[in-house]
Protein backbone atom coordinates (compact mmCIF):
# COMPACT_ATOMS: atom_id res chain seq x y z
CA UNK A 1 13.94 97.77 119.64
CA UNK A 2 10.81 99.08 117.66
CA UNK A 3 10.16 98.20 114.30
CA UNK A 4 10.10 102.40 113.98
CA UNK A 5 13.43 102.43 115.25
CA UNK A 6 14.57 99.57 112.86
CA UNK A 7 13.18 102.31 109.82
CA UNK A 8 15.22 104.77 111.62
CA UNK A 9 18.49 103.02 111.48
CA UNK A 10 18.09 101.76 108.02
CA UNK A 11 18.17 105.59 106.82
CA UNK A 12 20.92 105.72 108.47
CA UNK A 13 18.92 107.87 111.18
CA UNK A 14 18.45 110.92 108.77
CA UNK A 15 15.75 113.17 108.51
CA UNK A 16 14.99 114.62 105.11
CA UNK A 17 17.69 117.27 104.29
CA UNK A 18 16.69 120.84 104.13
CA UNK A 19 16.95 122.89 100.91
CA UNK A 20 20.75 123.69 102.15
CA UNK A 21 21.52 120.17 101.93
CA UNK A 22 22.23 119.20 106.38
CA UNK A 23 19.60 118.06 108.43
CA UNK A 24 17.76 120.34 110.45
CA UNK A 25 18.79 118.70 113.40
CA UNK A 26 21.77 116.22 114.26
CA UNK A 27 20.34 112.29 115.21
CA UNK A 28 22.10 110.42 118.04
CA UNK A 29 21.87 106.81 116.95
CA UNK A 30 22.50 104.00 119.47
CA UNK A 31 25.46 102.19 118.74
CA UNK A 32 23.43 98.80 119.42
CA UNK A 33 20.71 99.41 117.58
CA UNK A 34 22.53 100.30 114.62
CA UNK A 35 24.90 97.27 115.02
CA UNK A 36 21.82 95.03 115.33
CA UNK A 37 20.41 96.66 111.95
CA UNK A 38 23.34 96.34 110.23
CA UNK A 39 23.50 92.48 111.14
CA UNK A 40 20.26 91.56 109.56
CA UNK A 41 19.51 90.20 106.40
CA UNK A 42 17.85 92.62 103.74
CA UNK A 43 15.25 90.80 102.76
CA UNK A 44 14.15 90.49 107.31
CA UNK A 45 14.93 94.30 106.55
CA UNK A 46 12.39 94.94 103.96
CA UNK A 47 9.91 92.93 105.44
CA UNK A 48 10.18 94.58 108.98
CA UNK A 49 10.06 98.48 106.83
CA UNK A 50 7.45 96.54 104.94
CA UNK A 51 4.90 95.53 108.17
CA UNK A 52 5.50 98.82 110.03
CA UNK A 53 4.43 101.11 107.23
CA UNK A 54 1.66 98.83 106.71
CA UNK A 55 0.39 98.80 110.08
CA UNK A 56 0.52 102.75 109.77
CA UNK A 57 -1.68 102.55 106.63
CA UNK A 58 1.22 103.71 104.63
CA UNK A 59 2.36 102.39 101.05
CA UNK A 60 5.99 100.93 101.03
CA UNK A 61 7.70 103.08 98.46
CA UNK A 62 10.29 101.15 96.18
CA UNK A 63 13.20 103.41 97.55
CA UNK A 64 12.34 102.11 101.07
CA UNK A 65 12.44 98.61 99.46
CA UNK A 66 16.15 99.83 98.13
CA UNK A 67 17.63 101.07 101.16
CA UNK A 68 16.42 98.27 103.79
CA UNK A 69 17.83 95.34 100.54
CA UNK A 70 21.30 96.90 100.83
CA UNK A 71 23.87 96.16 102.67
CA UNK A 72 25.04 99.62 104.97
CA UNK A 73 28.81 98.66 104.74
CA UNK A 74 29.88 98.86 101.14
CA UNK A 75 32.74 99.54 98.81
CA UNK A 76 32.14 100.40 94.93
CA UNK A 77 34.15 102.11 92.32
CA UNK A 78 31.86 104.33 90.35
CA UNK A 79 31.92 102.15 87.04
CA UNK A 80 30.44 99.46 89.85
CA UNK A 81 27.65 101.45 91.30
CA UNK A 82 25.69 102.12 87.52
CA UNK A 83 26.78 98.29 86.62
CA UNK A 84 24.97 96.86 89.98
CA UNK A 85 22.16 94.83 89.80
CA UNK A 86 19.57 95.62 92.11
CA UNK A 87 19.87 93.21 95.59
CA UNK A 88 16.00 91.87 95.20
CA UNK A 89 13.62 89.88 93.35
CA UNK A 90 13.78 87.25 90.39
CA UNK A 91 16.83 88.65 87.87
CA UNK A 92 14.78 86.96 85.00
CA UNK A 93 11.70 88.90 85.59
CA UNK A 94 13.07 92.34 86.91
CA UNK A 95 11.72 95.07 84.68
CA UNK A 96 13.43 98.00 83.63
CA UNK A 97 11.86 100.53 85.66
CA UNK A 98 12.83 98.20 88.65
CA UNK A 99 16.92 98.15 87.68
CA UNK A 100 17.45 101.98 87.07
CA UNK A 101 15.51 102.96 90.29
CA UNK A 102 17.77 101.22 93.00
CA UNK A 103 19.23 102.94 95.53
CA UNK A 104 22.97 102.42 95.86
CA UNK A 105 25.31 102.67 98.72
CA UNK A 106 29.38 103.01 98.82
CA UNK A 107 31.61 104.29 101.43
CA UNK A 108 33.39 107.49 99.85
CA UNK A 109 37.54 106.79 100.09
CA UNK A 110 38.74 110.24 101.57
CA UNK A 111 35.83 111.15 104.19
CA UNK A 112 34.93 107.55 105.25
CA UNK A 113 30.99 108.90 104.58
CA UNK A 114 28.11 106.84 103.25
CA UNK A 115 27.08 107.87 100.06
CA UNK A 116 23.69 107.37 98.90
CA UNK A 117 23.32 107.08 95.46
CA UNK A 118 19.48 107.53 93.34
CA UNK A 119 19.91 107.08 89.79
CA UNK A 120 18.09 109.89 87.79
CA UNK A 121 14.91 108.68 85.37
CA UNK A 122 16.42 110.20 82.18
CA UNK A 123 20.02 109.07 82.80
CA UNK A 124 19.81 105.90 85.19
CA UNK A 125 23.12 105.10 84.30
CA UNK A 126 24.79 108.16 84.57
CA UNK A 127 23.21 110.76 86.89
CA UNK A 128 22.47 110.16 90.38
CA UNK A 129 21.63 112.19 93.29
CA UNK A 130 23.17 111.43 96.20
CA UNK A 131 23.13 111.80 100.22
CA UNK A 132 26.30 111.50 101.81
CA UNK A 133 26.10 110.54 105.15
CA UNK A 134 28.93 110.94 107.70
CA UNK A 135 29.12 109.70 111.27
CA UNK A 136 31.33 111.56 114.22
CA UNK A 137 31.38 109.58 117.67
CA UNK A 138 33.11 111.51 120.38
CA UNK A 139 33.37 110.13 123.95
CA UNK A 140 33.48 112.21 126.86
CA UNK A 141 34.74 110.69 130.39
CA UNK A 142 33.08 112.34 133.50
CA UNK A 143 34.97 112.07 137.29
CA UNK A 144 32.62 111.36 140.20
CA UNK A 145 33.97 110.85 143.34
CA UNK A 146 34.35 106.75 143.04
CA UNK A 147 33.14 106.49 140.10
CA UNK A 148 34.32 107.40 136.24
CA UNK A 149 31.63 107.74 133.65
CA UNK A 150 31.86 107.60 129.85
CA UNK A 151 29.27 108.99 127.64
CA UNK A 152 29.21 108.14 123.45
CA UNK A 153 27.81 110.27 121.24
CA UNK A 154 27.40 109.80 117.60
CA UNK A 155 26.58 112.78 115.33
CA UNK A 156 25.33 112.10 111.86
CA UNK A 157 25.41 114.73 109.63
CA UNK A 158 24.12 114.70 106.02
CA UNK A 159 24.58 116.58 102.63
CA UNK A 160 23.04 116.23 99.15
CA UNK A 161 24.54 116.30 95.13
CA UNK A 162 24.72 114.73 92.31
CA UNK A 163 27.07 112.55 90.64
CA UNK A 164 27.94 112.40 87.16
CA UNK A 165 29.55 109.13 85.48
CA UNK A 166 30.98 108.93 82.07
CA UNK A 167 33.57 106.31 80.94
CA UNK A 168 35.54 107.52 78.10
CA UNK A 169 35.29 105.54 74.77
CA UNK A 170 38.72 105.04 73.31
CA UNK A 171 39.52 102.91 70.42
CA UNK A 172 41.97 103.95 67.87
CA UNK A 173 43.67 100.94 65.39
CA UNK A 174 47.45 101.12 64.85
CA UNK A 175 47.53 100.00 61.13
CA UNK A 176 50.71 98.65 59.37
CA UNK A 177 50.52 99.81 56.14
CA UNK A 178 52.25 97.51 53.52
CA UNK A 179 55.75 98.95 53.13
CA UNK A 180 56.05 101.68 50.97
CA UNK A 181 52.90 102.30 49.70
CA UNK A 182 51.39 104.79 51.80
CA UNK A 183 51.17 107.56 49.09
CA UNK A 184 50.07 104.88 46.75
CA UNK A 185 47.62 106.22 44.40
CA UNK A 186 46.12 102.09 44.65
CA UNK A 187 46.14 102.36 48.07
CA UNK A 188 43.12 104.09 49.94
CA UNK A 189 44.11 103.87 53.18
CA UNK A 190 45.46 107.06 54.15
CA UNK A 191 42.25 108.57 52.44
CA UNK A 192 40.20 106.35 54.45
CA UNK A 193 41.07 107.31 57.41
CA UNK A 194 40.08 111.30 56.81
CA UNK A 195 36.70 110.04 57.23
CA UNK A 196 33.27 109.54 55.06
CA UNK A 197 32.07 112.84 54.19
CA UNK A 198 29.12 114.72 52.32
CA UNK A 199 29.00 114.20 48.25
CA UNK A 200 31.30 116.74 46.90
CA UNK A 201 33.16 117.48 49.93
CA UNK A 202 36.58 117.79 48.35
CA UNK A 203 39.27 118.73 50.54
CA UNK A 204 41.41 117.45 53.44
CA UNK A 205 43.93 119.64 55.99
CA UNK A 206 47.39 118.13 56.97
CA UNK A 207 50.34 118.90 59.09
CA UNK A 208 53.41 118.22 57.89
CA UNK A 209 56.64 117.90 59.04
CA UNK A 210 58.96 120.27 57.21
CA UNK A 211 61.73 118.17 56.42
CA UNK A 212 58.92 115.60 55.23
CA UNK A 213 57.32 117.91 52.99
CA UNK A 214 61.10 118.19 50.93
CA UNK A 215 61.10 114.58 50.89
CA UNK A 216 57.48 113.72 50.21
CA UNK A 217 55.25 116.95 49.62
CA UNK A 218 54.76 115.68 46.17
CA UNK A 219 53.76 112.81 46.82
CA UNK A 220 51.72 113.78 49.51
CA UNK A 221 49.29 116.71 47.25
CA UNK A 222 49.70 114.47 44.38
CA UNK A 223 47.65 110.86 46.02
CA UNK A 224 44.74 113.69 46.92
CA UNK A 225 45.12 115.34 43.94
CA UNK A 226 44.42 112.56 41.78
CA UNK A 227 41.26 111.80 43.80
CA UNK A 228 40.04 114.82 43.18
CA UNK A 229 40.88 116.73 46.40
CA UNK A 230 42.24 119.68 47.63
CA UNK A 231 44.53 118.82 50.25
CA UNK A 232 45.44 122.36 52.66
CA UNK A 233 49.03 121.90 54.11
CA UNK A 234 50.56 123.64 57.42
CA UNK A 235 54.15 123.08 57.39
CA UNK A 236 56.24 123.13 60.67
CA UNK A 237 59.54 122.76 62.33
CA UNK A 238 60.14 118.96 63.71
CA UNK A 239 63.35 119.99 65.33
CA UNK A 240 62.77 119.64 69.17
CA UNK A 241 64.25 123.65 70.08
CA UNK A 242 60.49 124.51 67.77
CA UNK A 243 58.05 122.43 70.35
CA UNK A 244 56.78 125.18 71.43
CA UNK A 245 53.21 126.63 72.31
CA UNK A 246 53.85 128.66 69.34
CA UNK A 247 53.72 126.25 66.97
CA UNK A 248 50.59 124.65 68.15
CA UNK A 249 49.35 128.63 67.26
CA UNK A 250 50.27 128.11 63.89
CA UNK A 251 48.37 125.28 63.82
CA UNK A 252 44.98 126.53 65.17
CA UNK A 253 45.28 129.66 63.02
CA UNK A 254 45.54 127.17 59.96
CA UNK A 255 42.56 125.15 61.10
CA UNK A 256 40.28 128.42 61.93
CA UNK A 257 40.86 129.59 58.35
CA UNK A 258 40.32 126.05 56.70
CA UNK A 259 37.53 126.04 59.02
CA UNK A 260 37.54 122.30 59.77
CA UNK A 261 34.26 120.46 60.79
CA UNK A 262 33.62 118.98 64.35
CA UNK A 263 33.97 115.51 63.15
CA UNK A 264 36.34 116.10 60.22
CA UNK A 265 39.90 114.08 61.04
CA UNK A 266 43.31 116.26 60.08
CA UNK A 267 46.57 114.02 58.95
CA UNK A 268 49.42 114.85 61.30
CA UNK A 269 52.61 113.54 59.14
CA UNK A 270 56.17 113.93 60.68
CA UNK A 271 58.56 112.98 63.25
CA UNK A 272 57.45 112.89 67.23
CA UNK A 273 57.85 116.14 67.90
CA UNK A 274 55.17 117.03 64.78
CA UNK A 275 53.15 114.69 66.34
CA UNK A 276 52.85 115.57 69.97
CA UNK A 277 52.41 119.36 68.47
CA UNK A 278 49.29 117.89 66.17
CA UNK A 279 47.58 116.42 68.70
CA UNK A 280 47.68 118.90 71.73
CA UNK A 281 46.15 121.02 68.52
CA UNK A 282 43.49 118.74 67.89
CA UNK A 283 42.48 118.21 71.30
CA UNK A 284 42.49 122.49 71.97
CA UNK A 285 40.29 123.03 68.35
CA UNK A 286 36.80 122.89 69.02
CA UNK A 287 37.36 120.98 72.47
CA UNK A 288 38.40 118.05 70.51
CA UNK A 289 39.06 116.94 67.00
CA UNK A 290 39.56 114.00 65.48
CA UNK A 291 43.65 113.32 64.17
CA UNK A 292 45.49 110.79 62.43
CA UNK A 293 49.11 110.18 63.42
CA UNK A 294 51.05 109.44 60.31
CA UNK A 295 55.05 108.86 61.54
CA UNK A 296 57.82 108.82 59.21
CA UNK A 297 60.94 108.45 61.70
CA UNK A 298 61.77 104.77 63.41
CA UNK A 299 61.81 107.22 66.46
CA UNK A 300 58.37 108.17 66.55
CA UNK A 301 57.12 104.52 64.81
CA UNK A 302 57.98 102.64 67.91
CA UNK A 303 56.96 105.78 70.45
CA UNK A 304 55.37 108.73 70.06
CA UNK A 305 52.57 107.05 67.83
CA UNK A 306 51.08 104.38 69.35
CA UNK A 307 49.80 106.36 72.50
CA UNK A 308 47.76 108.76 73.76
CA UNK A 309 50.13 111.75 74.94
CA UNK A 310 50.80 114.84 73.00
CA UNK A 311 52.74 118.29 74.47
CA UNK A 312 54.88 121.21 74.11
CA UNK A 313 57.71 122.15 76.17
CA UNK A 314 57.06 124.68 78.08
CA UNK A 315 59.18 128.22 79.23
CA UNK A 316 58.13 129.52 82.38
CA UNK A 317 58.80 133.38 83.18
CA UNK A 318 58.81 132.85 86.86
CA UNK A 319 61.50 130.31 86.92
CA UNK A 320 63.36 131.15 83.93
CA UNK A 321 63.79 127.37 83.12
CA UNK A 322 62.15 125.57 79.65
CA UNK A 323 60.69 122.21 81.32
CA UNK A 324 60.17 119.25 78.66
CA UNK A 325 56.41 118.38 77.80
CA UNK A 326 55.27 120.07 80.53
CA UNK A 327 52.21 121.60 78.75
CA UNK A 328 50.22 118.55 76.97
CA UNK A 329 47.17 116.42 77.14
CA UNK A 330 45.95 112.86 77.09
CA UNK A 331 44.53 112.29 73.84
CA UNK A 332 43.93 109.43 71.53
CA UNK A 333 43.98 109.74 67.53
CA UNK A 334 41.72 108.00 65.67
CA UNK A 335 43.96 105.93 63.80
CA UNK A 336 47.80 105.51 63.09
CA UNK A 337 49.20 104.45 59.69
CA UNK A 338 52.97 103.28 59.96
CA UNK A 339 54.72 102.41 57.14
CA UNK A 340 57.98 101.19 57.95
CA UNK A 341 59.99 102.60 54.14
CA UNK A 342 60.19 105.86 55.85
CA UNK A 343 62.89 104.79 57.64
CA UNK A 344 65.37 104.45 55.15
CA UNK A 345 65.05 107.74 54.26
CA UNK A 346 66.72 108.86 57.35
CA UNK A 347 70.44 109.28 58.29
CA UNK A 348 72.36 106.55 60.70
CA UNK A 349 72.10 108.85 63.69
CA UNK A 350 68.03 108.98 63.66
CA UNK A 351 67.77 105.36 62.84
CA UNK A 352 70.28 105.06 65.94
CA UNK A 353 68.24 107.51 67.56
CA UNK A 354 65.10 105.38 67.22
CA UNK A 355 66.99 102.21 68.58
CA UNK A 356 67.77 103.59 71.93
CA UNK A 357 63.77 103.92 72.62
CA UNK A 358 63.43 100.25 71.05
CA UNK A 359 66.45 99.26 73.45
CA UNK A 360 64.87 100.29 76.24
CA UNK A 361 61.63 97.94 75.93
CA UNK A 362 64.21 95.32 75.58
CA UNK A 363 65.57 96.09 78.69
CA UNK A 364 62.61 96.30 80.90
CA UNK A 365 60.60 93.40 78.71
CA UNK A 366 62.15 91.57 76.84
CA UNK A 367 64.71 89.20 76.54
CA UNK A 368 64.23 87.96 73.47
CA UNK A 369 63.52 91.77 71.51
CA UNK A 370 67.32 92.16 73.22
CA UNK A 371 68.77 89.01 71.48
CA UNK A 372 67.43 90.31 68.13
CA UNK A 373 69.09 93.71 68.87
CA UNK A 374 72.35 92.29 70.16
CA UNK A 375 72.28 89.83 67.01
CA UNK A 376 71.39 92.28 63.94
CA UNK A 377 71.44 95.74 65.76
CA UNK A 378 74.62 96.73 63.81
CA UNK A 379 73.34 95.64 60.44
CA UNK A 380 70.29 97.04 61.16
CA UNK A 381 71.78 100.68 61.16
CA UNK A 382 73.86 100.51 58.55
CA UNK A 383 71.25 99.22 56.19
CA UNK A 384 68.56 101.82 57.49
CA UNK A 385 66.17 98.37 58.30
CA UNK A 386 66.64 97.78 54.74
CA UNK A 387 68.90 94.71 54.63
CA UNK A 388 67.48 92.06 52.09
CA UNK A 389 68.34 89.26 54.33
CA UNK A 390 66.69 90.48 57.52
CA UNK A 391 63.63 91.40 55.62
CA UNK A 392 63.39 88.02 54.07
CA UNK A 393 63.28 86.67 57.49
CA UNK A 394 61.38 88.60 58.89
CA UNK A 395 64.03 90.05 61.53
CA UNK A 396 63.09 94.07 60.52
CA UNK A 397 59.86 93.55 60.80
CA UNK A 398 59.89 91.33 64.05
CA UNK A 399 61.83 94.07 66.03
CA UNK A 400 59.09 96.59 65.03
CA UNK A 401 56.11 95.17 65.37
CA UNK A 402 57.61 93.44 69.21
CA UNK A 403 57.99 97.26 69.93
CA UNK A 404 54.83 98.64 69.51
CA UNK A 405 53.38 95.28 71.25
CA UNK A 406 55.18 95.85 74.04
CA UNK A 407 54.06 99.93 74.49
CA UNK A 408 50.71 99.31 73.39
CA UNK A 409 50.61 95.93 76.32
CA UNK A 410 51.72 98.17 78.82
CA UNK A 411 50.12 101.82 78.29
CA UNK A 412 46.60 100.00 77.06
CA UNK A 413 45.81 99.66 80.36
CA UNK A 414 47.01 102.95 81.93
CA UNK A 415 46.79 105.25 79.14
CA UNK A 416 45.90 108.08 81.63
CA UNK A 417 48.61 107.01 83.66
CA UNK A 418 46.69 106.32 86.94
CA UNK A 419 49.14 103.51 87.83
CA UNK A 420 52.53 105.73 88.01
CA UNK A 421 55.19 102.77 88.93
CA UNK A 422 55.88 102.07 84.74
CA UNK A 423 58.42 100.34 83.56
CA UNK A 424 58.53 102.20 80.10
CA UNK A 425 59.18 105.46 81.92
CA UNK A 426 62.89 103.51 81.75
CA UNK A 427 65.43 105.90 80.38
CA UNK A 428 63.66 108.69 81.15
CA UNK A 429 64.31 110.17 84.71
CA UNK A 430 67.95 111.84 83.94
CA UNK A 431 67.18 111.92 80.28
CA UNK A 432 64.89 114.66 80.48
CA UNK A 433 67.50 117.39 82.07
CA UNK A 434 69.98 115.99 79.25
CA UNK A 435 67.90 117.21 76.76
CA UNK A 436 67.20 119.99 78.28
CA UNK A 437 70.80 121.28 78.82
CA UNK A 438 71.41 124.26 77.18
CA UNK A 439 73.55 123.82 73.69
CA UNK A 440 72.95 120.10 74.25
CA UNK A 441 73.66 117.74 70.99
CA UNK A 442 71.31 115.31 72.01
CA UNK A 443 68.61 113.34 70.39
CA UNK A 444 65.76 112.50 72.66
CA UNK A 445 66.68 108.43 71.79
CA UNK A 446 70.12 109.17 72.45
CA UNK A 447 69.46 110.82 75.97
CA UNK A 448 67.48 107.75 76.95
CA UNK A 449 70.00 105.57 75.89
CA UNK A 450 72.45 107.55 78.35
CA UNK A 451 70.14 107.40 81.28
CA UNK A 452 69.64 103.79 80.82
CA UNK A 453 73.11 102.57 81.14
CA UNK A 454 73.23 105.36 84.05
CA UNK A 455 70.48 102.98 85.42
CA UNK A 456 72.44 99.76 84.18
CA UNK A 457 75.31 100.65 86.60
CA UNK A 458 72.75 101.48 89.42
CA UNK A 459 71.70 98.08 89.00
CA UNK A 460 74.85 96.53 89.15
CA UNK A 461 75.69 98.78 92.56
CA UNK A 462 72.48 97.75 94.08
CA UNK A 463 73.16 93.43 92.90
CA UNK A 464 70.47 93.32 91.15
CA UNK A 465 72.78 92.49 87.84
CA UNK A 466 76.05 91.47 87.52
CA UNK A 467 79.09 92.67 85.62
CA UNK A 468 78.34 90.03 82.53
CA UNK A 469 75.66 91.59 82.09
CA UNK A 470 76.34 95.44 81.86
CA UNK A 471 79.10 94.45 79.91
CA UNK A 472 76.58 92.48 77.33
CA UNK A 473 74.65 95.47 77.35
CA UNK A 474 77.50 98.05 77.15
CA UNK A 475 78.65 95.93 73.75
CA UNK A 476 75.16 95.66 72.36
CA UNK A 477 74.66 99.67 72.48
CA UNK A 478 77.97 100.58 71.39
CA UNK A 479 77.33 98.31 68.04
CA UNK A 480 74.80 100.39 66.86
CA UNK A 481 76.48 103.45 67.83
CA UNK A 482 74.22 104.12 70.58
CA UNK A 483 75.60 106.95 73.14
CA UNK A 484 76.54 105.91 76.87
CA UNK A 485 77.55 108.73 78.83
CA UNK A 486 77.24 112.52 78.83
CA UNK A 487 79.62 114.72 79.77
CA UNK A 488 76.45 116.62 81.21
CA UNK A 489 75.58 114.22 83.79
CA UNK A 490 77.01 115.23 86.74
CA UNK A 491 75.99 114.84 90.37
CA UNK A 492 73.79 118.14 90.50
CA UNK A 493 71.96 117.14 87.19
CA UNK A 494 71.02 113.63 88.22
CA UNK A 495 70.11 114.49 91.81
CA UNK A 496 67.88 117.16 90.46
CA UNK A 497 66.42 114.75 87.65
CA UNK A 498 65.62 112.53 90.58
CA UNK A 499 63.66 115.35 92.32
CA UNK A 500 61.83 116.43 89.67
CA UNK A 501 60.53 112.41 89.24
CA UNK A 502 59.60 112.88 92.49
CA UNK A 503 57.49 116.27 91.60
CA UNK A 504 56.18 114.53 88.38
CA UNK A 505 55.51 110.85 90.13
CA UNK A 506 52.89 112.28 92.87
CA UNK A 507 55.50 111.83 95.67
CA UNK A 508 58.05 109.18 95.03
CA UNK A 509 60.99 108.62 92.84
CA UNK A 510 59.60 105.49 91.01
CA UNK A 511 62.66 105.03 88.82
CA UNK A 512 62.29 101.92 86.88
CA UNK A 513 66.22 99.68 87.40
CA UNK A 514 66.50 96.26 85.35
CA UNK A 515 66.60 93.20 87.80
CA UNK A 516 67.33 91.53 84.49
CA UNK A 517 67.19 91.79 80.63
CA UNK A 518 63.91 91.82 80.24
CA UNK A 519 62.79 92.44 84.20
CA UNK A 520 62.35 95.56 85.96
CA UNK A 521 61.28 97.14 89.14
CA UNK A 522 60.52 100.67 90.12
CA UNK A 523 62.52 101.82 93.23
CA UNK A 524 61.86 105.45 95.49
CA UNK A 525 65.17 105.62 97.98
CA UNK A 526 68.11 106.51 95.68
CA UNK A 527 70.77 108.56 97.59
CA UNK A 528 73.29 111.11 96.00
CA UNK A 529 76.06 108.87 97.51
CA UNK A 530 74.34 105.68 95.04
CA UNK A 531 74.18 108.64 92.32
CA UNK A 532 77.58 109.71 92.19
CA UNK A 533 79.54 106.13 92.94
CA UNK A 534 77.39 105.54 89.84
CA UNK A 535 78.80 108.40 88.09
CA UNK A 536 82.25 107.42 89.02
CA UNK A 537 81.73 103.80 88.08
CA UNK A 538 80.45 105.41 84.24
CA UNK A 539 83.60 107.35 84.03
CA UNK A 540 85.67 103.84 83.52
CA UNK A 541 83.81 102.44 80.29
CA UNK A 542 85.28 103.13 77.00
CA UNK A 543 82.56 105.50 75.31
């Protein structure tokens, strides 16, 4: 084998592409000689490239250097290829120039190509152009009379780009505000987190929840008032029947006429529903606002606030079916501000409401967040989270903050969802057609609460709990008034609900079922036989 040929094989046996991005010609590649490349070392590589161009009277060029120090067979997530160090030299005393101007390589998941990667000189560590390189062998088998003869033929064809890689900052602080003093005149924090802005820039824009705006608008316009600005209010419905597309309209027609600045956050104060409206708003205005979530229900303390979804249910003509947060984005505020006195100025049913979302995080994490539940759950409601003794001990404030731990542990590293088998998607496979019923009096906590005893008793059908337990988890709901069953879950509904998760879940049903309090696993092969002996078996608790 020439040294030539070795310079071949180590471009992977491409000539330059043509201004259409393919060779002008295919190159048939030996399968030994490329097998004996491949085996070398890089540095016998670039010393081989190195002597043949030299004997040619030809300068080595640093991107022949590149491609003869890397290895041909590699596998690199894009974060990987911009973080790689180049494969040569002294780390210590490698200059910049020398780092931004490797050549990468990585084997491209769907095609099975080589792809080349150059980074570009103004944006080494985001821009690259790139050759991808793929390889067809076919074989062809040829009768002679006595003898049968094989031929191998590689084809390598290449095409040209450019790649462009961009991780996503995102950093937002949950902040627990010292109860009851978030409309504090003495305490800046809500006005802290609307951003610094010019001298004499005196006014804010909020959207409020209607029902907080009885409770609250005062109190609201009266902490900006007394520091001397003029706070612009949009007031919606928090009801779920008014998340709507419309009322993220209302919204944007608010914020064109206040005629909010690019990097000028907007308060979003209310229940969930308020809050997934806000920020599908902010992330439409402009391409992207900043948004603070301000919650005032247990419901959306626990939930909706801590991550980075927001949406709109969503009609669709061509169906004629209304499909729960169907329209919506992944987008992060850039801060939250709970303060858990709001709560107490709810009614039993929405501090219930909030417990069946808190209930399920005990359920699929932990034990202990259950025992605390099972313990105080009752006193809990009746006191609104206000009971003297449970705050003195620190038992109100332990279930809450163990809560938002728990989302924030397990959607901090999958806020975009890319891992789809999560266990705090619990309650929330049959709950969504509940809901959705027409006429349905049904809170959102309430219908999660439902499907998870649903997926209790599909539990205890498969073994994976036994009776003691449903029945210590039946009790534990039903003592803070929590609601079991539905007379709208029948057969049709749940079998549907389960192909929907399939539609939603990229291909499989991925229903999280508790092994355990506190354990769960995600399972894809529930039948309509398991579905309706688990109806059945619902049918014979005393709701």
């Amino acid at each position: 084998m020439t040294l030539k040929a070795c310079h071949s094989v180590s471009s992977f046996g491409v000539s330059e592409p043509n201004r259409d991005g393919y060779n002008s010609k295919d190159v048939y590649i030996p399968e030994d000689i490329s097998d004996m490349w491949e085996g070398l070392e890089p540095e016998i590589r670039a010393a081989l490239i190195a002597k043949e161009l030299s004997s040619a009277g030809m300068p080595m060029k640093k991107s022949d250097y590149s491609i003869a120090s890397t290895p041909t067979a590699m596998s690199r997530s894009s974060s990987e290829v911009f973080e790689q160090q180049s494969a040569y030299g002294s780390s210590s005393n490698k200059s910049s120039e020398e780092e931004t101007s490797v050549v990468k390589r990585e084997k491209c998941p769907v095609s099975g190509a080589t792809v080349t990667l150059t980074p570009l000189e103004r944006a080494p560590k985001n821009v690259f152009s790139f050759s991808k390189t793929h390889q067809n062998k076919t074989e062809t088998v040829e009768m002679n009379s006595n003898t049968t003869v094989t031929k191998t033929t590689k084809v390598v064809c290449t095409t040209r780009g450019w790649r462009n890689v961009f991780q996503l900052p995102i950093c937002y602080d949950v902040n627990m505000v010292p109860q009851g003093t978030i409309f504090d005149p003495l305490n800046s924090q809500l006005l802290d987190v609307t951003g610094v802005h010019p001298e004499g820039y005196n006014q804010r824009f909020a959207v409020v929840d209607a029902e907080v705006e009885k409770l609250y608008g005062d109190k609201i316009s009266g902490y900006f008032e007394g520091k001397g600005i003029t706070l612009t209010k949009v007031v919606i419905d928090g009801g779920e029947p008014a998340k709507r597309p419309q009322a993220i309209d209302t919204i944007l027609d608010a914020l064109c006429a206040y005629k909010l600045r690019r990097r000028e956050p907007f308060l979003a104060i209310g229940g969930g529903c308020v809050l997934d409206i806000a920020g599908t708003a902010a992330c439409l205005y402009r391409r992207g606002v900043p948004f603070v979530r301000v919650p005032t229900t247990l419901l959306a303390i626990v939930d909706a606030s801590v991550g980075v979804k927001n949406g709109v249910d969503y009609y669709c003509c061509v169906t004629d079916e209304t499909y729960k947060n169907r329209v919506g984005s992944f987008y992060a505020p850039s801060a939250c501000l709970l303060d858990p006195a709001f709560i107490s100025s709810q009614d039993e049913r929405n501090v219930t409401n909030g417990l069946g979302e808190i209930m399920k995080l005990a359920l699929v994490r932990s034990s202990d967040l259950f025992d605390l539940l099972e313990a105080h759950g009752k006193t809990l409601v009746e006191s609104k989270f206000e009971n003297e003794d449970l705050k003195k001990n620190g038992v109100s404030s332990r279930i809450i903050d163990l809560s938002i731990q728990i989302m924030l542990e397990e959607l901090g590293p999958n806020l975009w969802e890319t891992k789809l088998d999560r266990c705090v998607d619990y309650g929330h496979t049959f709950s969504k057609l509940l809901e959705m019923v027409p006429g349905a009096d049904i809170f959102h906590g309430e219908a999660v609460n439902v499907d998870g005893f649903f997926c209790v008793i599909l539990s205890y059908l498969r073994g994976y709990v036994d009776m003691d337990t449903v029945d210590r988890i039946f009790k534990c709901m039903k003592t803070m008034n929590l609601p079991t069953n539905s007379d709208d879950l029948k057969l049709e509904l749940a079998w549907q609900s389960c192909q929907d998760a399939i539609e939603h879940r990229h291909g499989e049903m991925r229903i999280p079922l508790i092994t355990d309090i506190g354990d769960s696993i995600c399972v894809n092969d529930l039948t309509k036989e398991e579905l309706d002996r688990a109806i059945d078996m619902m049918g014979k608790f005393d709701h």
